[in-house]
Protein backbone atom coordinates (compact mmCIF):
# COMPACT_ATOMS: atom_id res chain seq x y z
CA UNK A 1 0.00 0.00 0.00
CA UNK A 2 1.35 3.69 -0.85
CA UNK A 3 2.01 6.48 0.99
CA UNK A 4 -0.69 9.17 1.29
CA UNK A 5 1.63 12.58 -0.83
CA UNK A 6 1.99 14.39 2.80
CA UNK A 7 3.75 18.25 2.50
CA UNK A 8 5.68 19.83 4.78
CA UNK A 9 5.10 23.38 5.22
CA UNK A 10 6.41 26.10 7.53
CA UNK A 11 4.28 28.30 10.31
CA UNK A 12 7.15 31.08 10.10
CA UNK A 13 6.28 33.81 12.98
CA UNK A 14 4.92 37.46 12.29
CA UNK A 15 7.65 38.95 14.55
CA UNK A 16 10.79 38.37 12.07
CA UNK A 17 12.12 36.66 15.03
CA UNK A 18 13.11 33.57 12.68
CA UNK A 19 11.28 31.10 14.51
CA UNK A 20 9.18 28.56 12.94
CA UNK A 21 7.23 25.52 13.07
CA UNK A 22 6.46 22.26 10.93
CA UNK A 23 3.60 20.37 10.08
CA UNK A 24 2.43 18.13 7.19
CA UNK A 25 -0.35 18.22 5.41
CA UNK A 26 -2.01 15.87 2.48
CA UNK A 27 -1.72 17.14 -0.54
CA UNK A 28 -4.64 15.29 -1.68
CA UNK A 29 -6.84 16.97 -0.03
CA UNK A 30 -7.85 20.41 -0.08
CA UNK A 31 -6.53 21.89 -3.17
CA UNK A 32 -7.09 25.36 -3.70
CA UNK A 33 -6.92 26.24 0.14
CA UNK A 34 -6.08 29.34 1.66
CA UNK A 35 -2.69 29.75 3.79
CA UNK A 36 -3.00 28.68 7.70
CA UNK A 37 -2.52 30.99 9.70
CA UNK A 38 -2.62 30.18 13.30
CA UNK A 39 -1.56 31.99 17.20
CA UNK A 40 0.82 30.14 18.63
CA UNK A 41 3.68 30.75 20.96
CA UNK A 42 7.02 32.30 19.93
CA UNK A 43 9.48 31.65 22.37
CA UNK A 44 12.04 34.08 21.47
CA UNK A 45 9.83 37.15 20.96
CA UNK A 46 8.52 35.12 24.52
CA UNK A 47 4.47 35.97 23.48
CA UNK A 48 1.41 34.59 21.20
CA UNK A 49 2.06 35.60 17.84
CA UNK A 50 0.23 35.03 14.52
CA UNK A 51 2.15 32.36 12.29
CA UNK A 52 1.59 31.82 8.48
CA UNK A 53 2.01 29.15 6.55
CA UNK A 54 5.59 30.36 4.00
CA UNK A 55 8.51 29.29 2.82
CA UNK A 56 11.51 29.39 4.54
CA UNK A 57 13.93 32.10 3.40
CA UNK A 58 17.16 31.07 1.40
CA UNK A 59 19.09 32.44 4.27
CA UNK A 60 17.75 30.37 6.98
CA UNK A 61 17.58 26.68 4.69
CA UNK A 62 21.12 27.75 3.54
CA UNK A 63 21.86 28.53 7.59
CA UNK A 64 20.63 25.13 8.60
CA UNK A 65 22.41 22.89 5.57
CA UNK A 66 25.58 24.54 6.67
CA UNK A 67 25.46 24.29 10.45
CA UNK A 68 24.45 20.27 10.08
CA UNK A 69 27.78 19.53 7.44
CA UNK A 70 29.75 21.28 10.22
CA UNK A 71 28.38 19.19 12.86
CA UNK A 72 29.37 16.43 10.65
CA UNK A 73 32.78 16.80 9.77
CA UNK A 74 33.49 17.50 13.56
């Protein structure tokens, strides 16, 4: 049996802090619908903020992909 096409999407804060969460979602199912957005807490701004569903800036992926080969080669 297949795997139900799951997305992974990012609830990136409205502060600019930088923070963000995950979640998945099937991309089956509800084509056509509008961007979550969603309060939830943002520890480093340390307050409920409103998160929306983006995409990660190149910045932060290119942050992340370099700070995990580091970790690797140590």
């Amino acid at each position: 049996m297949a795997k139900a096409a799951k997305e992974t999407f990012f609830l990136v804060s409205s502060e600019g802090t930088g923070f963000f969460y995950t979640n998945r979602k099937n991309k089956k199912k509800g084509k056509g619908e509008n961007k979550l957005k969603i309060r939830k807490y943002d520890p480093v701004a340390r307050k409920h903020v409103l998160f929306e569903d983006k995409k990660l800036s190149k910045v932060k992926k290119k942050y992340s992909a370099k700070a995990s080969t580091e970790a690797k080669s140590e």
